[in-house]
C-alpha atoms as a PDB file:
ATOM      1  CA  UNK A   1       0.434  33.100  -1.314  1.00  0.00           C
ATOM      2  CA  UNK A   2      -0.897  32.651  -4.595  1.00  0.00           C
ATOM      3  CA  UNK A   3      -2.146  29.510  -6.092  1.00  0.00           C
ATOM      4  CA  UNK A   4       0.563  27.008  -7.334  1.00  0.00           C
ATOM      5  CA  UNK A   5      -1.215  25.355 -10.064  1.00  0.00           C
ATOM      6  CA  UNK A   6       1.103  21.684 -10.283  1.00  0.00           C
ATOM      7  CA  UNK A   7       0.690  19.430 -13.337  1.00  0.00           C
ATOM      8  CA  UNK A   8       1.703  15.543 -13.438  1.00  0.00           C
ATOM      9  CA  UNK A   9       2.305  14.011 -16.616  1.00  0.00           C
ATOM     10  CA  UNK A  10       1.707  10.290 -15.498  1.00  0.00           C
ATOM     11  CA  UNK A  11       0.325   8.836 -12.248  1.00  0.00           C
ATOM     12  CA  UNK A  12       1.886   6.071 -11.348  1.00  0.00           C
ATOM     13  CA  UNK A  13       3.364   4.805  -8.263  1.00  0.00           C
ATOM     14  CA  UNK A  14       6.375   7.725  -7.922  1.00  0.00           C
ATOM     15  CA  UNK A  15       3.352  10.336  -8.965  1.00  0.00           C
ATOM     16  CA  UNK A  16       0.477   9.569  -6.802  1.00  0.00           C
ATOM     17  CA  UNK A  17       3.034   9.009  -3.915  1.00  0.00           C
ATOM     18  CA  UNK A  18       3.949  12.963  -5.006  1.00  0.00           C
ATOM     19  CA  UNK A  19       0.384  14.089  -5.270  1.00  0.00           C
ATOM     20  CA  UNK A  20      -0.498  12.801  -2.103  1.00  0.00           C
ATOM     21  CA  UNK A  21       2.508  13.916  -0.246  1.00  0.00           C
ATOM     22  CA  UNK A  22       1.669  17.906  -1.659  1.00  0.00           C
ATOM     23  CA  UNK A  23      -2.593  17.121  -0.626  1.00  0.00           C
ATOM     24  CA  UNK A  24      -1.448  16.571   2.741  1.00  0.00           C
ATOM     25  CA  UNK A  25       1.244  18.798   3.274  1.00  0.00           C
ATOM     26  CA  UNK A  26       1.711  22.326   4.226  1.00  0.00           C
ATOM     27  CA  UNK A  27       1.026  23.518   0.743  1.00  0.00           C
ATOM     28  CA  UNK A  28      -2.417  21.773   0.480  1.00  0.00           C
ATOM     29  CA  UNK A  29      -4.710  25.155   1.164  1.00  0.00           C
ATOM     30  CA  UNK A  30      -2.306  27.030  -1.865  1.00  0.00           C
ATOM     31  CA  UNK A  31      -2.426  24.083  -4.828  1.00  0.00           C
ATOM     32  CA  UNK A  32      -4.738  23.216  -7.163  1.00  0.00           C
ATOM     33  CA  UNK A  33      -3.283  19.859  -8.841  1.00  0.00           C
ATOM     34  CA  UNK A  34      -4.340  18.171 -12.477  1.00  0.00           C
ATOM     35  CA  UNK A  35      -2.838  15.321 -13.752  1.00  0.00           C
ATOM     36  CA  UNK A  36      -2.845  13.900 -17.358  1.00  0.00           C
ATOM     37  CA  UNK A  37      -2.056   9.433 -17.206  1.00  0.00           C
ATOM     38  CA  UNK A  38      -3.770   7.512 -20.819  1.00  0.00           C
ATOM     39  CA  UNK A  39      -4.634   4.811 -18.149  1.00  0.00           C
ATOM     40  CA  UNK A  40      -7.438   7.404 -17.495  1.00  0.00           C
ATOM     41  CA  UNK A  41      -8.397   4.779 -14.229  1.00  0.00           C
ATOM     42  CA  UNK A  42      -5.191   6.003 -12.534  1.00  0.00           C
ATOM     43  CA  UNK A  43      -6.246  10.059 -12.626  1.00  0.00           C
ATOM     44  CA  UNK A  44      -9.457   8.855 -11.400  1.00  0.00           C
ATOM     45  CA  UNK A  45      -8.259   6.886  -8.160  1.00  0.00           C
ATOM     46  CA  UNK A  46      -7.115  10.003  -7.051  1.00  0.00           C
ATOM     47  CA  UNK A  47     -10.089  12.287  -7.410  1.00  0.00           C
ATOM     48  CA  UNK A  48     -10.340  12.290  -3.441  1.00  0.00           C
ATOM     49  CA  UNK A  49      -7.318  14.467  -3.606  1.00  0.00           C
ATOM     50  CA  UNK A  50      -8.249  17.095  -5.265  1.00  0.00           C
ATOM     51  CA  UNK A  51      -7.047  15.909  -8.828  1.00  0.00           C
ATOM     52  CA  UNK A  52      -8.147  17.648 -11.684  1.00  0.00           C
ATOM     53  CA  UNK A  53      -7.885  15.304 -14.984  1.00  0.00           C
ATOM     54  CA  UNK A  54      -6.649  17.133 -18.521  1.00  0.00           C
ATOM     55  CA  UNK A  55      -7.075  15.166 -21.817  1.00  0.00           C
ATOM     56  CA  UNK A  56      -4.040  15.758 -23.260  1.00  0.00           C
ATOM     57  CA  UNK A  57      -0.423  16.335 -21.994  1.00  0.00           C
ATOM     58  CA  UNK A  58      -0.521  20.020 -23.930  1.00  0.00           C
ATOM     59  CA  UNK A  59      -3.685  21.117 -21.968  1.00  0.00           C
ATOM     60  CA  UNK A  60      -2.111  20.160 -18.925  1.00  0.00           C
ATOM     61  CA  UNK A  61       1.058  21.963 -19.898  1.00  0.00           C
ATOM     62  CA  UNK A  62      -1.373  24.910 -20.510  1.00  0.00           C
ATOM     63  CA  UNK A  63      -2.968  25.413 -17.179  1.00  0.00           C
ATOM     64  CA  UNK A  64       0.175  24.280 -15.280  1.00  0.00           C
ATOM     65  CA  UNK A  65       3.163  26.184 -13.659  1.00  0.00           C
ATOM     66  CA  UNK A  66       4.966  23.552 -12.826  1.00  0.00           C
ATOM     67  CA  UNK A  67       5.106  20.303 -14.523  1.00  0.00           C
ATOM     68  CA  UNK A  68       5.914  16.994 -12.680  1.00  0.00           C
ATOM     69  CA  UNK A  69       7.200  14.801 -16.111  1.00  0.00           C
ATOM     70  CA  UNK A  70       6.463  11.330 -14.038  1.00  0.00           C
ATOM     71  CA  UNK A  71       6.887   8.827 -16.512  1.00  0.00           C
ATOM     72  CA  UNK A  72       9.394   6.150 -17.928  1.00  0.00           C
ATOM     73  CA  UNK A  73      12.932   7.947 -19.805  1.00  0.00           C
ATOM     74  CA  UNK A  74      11.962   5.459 -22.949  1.00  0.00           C
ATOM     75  CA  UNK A  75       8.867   7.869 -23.007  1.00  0.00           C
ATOM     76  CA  UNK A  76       9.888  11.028 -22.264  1.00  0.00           C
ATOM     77  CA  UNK A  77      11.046  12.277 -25.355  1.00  0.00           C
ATOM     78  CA  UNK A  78       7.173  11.590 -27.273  1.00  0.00           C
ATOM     79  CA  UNK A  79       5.434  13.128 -23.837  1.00  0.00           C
ATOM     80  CA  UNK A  80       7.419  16.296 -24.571  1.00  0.00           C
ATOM     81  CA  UNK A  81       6.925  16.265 -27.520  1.00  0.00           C
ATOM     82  CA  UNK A  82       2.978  16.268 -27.000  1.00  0.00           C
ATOM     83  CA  UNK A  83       3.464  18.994 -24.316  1.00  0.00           C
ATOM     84  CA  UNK A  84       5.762  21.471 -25.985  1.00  0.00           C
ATOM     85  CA  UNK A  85       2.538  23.695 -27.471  1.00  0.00           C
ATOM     86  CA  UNK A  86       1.557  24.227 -24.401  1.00  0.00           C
ATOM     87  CA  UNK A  87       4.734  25.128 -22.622  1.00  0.00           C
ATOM     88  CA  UNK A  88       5.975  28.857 -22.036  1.00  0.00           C
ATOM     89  CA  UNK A  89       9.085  30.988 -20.424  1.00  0.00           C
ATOM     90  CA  UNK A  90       6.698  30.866 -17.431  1.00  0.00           C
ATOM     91  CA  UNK A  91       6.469  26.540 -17.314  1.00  0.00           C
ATOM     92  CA  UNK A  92       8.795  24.424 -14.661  1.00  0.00           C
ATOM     93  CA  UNK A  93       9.573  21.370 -15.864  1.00  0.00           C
ATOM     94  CA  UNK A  94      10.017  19.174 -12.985  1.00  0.00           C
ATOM     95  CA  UNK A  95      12.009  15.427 -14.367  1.00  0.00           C
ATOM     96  CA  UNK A  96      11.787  12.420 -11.852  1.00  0.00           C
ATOM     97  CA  UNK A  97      13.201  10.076 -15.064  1.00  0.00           C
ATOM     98  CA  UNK A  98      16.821   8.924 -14.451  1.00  0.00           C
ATOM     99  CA  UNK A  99      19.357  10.234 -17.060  1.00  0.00           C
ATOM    100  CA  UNK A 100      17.564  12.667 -18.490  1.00  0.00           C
ATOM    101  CA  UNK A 101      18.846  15.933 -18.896  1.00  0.00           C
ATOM    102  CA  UNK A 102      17.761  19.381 -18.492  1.00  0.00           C
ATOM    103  CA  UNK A 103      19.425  20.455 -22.018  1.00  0.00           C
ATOM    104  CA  UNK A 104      16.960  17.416 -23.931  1.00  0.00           C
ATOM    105  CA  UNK A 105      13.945  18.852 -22.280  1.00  0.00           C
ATOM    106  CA  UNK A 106      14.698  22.251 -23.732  1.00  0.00           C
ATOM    107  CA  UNK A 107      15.425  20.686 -26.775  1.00  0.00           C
ATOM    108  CA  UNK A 108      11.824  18.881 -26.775  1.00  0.00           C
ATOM    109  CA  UNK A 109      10.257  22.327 -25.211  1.00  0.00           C
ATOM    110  CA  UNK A 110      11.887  25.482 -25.388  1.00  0.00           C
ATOM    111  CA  UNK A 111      15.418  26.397 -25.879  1.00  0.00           C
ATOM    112  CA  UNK A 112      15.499  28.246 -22.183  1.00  0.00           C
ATOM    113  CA  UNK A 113      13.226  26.217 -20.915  1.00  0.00           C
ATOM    114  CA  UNK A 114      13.067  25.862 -16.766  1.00  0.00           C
ATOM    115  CA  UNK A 115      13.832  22.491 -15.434  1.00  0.00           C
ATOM    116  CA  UNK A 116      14.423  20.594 -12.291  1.00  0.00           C
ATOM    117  CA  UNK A 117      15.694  17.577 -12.141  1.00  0.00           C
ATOM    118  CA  UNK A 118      15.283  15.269  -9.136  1.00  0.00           C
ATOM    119  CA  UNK A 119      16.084  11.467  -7.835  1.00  0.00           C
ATOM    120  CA  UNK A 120      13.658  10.351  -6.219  1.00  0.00           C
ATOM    121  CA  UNK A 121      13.286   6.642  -4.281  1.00  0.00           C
ATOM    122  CA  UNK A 122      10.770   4.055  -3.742  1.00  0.00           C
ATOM    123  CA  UNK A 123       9.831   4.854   0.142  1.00  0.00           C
ATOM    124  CA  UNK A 124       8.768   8.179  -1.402  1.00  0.00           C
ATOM    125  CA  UNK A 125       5.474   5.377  -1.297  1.00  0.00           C
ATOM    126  CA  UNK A 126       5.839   5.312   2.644  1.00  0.00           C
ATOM    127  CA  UNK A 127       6.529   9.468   3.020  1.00  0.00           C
ATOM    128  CA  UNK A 128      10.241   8.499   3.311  1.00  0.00           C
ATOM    129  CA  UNK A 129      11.890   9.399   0.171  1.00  0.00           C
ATOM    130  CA  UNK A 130      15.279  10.277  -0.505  1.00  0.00           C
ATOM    131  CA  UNK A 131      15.602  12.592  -3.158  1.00  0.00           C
ATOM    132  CA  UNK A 132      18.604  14.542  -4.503  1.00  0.00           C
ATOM    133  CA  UNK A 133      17.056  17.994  -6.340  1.00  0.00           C
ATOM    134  CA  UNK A 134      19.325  19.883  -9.112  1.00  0.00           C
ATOM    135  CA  UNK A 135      17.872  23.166 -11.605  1.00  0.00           C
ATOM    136  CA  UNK A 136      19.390  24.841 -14.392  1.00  0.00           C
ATOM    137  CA  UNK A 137      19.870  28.365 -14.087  1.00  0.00           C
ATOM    138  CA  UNK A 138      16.625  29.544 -15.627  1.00  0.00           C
ATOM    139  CA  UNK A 139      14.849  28.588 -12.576  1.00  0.00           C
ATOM    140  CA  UNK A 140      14.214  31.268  -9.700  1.00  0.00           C
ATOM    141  CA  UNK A 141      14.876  30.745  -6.113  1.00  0.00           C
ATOM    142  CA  UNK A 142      11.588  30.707  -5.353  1.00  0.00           C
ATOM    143  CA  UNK A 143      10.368  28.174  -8.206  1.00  0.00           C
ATOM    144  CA  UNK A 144      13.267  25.859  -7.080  1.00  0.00           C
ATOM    145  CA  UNK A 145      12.179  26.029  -3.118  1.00  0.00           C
ATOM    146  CA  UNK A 146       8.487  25.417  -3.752  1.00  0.00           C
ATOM    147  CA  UNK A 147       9.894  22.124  -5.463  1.00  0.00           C
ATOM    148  CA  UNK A 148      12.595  21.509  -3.036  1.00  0.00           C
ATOM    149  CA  UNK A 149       9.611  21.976  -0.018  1.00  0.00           C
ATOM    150  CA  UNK A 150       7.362  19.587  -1.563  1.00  0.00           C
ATOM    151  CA  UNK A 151       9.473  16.421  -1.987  1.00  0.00           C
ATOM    152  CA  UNK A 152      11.105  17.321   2.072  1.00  0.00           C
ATOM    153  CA  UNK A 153       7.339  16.872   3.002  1.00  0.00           C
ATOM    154  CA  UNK A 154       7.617  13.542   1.288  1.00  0.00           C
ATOM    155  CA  UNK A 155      10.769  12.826   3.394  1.00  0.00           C
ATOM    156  CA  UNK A 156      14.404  13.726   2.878  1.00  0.00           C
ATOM    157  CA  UNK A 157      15.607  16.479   0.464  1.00  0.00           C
ATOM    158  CA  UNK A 158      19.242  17.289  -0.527  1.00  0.00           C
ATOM    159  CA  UNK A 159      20.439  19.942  -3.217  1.00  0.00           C
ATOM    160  CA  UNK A 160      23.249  18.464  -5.168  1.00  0.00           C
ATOM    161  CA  UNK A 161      24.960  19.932  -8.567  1.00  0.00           C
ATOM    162  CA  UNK A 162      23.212  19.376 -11.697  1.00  0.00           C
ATOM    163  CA  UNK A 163      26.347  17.178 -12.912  1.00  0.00           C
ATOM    164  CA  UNK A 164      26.290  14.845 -10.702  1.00  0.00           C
ATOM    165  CA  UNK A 165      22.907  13.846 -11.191  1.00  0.00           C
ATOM    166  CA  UNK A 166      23.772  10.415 -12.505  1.00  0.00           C
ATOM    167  CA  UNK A 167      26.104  10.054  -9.804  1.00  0.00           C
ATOM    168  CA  UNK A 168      24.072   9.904  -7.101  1.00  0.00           C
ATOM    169  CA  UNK A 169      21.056   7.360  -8.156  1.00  0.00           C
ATOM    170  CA  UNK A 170      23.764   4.440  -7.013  1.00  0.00           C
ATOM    171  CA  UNK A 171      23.523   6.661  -3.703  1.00  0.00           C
ATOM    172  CA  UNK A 172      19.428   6.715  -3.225  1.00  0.00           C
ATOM    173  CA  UNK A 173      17.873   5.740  -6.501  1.00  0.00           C
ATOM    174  CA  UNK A 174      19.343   2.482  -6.550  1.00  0.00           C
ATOM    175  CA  UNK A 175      20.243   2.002  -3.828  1.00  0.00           C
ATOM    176  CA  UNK A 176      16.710   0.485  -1.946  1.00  0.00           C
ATOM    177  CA  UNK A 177      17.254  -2.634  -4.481  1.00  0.00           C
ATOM    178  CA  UNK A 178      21.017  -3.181  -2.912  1.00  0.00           C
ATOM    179  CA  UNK A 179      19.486  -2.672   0.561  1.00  0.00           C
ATOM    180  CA  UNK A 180      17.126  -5.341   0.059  1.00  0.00           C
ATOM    181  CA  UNK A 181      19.257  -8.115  -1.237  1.00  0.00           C
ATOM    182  CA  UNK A 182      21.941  -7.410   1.596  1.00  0.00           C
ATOM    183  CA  UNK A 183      18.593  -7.317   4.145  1.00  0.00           C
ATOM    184  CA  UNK A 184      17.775 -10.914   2.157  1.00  0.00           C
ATOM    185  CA  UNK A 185      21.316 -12.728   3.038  1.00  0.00           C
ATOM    186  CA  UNK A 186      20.805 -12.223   7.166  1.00  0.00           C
ATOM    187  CA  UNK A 187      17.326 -13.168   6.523  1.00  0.00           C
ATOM    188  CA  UNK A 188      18.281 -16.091   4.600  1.00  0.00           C
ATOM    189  CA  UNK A 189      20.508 -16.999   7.336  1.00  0.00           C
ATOM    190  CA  UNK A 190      18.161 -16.605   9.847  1.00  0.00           C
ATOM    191  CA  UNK A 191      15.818 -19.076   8.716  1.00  0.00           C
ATOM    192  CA  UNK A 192      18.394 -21.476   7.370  1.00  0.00           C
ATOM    193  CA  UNK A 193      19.110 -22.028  11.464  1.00  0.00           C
ATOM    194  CA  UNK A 194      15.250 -22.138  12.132  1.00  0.00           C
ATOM    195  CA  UNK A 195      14.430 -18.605  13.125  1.00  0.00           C
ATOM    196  CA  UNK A 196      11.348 -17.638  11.783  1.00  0.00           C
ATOM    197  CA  UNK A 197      11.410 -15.896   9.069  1.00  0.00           C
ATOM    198  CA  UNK A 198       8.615 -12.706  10.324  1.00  0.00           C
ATOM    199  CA  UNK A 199      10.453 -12.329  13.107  1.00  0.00           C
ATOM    200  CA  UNK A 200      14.107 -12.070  11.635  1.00  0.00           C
ATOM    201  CA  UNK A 201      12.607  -9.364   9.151  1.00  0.00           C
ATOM    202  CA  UNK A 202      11.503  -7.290  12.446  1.00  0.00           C
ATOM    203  CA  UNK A 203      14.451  -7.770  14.282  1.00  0.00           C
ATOM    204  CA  UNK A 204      16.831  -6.873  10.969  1.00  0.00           C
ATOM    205  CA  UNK A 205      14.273  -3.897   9.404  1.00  0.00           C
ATOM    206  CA  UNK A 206      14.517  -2.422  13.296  1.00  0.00           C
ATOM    207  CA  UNK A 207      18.489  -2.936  13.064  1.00  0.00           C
ATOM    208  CA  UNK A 208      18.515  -0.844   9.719  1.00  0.00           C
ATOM    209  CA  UNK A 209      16.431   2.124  10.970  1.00  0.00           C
ATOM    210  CA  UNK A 210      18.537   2.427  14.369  1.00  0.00           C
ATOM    211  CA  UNK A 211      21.549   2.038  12.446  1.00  0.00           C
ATOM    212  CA  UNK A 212      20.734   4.975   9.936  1.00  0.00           C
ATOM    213  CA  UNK A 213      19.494   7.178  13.045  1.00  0.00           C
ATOM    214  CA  UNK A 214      23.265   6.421  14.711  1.00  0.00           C
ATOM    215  CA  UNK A 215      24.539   7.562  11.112  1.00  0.00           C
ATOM    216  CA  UNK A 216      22.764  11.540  11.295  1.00  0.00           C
ATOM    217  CA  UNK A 217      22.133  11.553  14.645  1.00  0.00           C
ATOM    218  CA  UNK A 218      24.785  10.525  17.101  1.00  0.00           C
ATOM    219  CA  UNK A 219      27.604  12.608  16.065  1.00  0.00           C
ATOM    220  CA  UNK A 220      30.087   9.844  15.240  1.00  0.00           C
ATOM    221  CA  UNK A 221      31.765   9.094  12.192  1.00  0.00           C
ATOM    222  CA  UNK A 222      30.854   5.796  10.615  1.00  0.00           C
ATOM    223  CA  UNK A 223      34.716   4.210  12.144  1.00  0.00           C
ATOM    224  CA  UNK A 224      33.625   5.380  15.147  1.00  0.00           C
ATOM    225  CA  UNK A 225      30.248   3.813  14.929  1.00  0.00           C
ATOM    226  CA  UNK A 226      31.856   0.098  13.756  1.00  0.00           C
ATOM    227  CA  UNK A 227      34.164   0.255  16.756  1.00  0.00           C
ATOM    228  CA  UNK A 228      31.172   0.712  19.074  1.00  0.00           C
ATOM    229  CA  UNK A 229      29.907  -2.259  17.812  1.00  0.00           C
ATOM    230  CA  UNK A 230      33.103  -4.317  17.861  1.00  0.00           C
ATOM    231  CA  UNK A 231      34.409  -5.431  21.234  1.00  0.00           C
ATOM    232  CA  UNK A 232      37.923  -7.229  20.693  1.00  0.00           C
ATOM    233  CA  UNK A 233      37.857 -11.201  20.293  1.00  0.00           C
ATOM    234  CA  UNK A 234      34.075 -10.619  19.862  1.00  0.00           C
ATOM    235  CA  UNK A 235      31.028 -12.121  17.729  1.00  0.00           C
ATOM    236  CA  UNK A 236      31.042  -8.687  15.505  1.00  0.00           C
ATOM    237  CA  UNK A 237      34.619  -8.929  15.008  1.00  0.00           C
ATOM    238  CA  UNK A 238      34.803 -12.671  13.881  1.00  0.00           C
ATOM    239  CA  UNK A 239      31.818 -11.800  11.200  1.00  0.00           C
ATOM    240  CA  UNK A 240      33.384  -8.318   9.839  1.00  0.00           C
ATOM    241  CA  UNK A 241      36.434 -10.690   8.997  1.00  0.00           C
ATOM    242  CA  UNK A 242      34.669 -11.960   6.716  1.00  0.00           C
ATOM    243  CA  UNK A 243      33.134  -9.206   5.322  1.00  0.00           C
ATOM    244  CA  UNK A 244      36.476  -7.210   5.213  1.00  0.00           C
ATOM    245  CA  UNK A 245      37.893 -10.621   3.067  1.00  0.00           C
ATOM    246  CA  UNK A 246      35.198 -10.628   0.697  1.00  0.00           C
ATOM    247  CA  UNK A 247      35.837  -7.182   0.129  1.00  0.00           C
ATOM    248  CA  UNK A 248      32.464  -5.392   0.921  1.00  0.00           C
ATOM    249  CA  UNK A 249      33.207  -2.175  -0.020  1.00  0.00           C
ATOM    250  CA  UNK A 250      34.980  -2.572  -2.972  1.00  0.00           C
ATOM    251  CA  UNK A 251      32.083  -4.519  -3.856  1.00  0.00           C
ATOM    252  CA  UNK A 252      29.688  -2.016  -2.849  1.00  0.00           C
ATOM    253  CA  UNK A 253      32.238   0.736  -4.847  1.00  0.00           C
ATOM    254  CA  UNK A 254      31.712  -1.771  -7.833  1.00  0.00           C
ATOM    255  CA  UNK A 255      27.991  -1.923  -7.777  1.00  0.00           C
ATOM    256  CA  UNK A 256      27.794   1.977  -7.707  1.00  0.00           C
ATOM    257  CA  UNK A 257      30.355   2.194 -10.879  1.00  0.00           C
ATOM    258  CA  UNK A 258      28.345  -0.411 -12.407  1.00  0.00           C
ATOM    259  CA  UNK A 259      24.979   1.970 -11.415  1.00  0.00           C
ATOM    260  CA  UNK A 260      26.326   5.095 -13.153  1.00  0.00           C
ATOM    261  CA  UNK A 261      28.027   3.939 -16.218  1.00  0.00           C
ATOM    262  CA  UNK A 262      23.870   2.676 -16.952  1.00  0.00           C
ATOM    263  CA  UNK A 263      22.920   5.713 -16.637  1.00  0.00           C
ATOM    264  CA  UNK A 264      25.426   7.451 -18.812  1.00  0.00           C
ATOM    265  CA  UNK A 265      24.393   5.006 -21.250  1.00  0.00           C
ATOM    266  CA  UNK A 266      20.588   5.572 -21.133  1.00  0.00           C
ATOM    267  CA  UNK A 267      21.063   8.879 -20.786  1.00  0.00           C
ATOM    268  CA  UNK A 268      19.579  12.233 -22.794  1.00  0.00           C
END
């Protein structure tokens, strides 16, 4: 295979976690990897990876195929603007920034410029990510799957349509934060009746990993997999009452509305 030469405007947590998912994956022996970041201290902490620094995002854009745009979507729009000299037909724009579009890159770049978009999460950090991965139709098969292969070696991967790209950060972008807080009521609860606080975090954190395997793995729909749970004039059934009163998943339905109508608003 030839050598992929990757570019990453920005090195911050969602980068590095990207650079050192492709240093120690499958494609490691194939990549050469630069990075441009102004906190110049960043680029540096990950020399030991094979990091190559740029001075400028254009000089990165010029010795780069593809181009990971890993910075902030108040930001995106000046990077671009900074890297458009350097971009050609050839250049793969790669967006992790929520709302951004493929048409305002191409409008900062070129006018058929090649972009992917992608939603990543925050266990990206841990080599768990969940990311959802859409293109326009400038890029190949090929460009898209070298993409698509590095963030599945950085955990989960799913192709989704480029319109519902906003969509689906409620789904996995988001979606961590929401985990957390529900994670922080049993927690709560648990120490509110004396049970420390450690050990409730192991015992719920275990509960949420089994749970999720039950979800892909066990071949039951997620009915089925309540019911399993539930024996009749049980403990489970006395606390889904009250979950079922409060309304959870209209709640939950709420929070995701709530999720995407921000990002049609920040959106570009």
């Amino acid at each position: 295979m030839d050598n992929i030469k990757i570019g990453f405007i920005g090195t911050g947590n969602m980068g590095a976690a990207i650079i050192k998912g492709i240093a120690s994956g499958e494609l490691s022996g194939n990549v050469s990897i630069s990075a441009y970041d102004p906190d110049t201290a960043k680029v540096e902490a990950l020399s030991s990876f094979g990091v190559v620094s740029c001075g400028s995002e254009e000089e990165l854009v010029k010795s780069c195929k593809y181009v990971f745009l890993a910075v902030k979507p108040q930001i995106i729009g000046e990077v671009l603007e900074n890297a458009a000299a350097g971009a050609s037909a050839d250049t793969v724009f790669i967006s992790i920034a929520a709302g951004i579009s493929d048409e305002f890159i191409a409008s900062k770049t070129l006018p058929e410029a090649k972009v992917i978009l992608v939603m990543p999460n925050t266990p990206l950090l841990l080599g768990e990510g969940a990311s959802a991965l859409s293109r326009n139709d400038k890029v190949t098969d090929e460009e898209f799957g070298i993409i698509l292969n590095i963030f599945r070696m950085c955990g989960k991967a799913e192709v989704i349509s480029k319109d519902k790209m906003k969509e689906i950060i409620a789904i996995n972008g988001s979606s961590p934060a929401f985990i957390y807080l529900f994670a922080k009521g049993f927690i709560d609860y648990a120490d509110s009746v004396g049970i420390d606080r450690s050990v409730a975090a192991e015992l719920f954190s275990q509960s949420l990993i089994g749970s999720a395997k039950m979800i892909t793995d066990s071949g039951y729909t997620i009915d089925e997999l309540i019911k399993m749970v539930s024996s009749p004039g049980g403990t489970t059934i006395a606390g889904l009452d009250d979950l079922y009163r409060g309304n959870l998943t209209d709640t939950v339905k709420k929070c995701c509305e709530s999720c995407t109508r921000r990002a049609y608003e920040l959106s570009k």
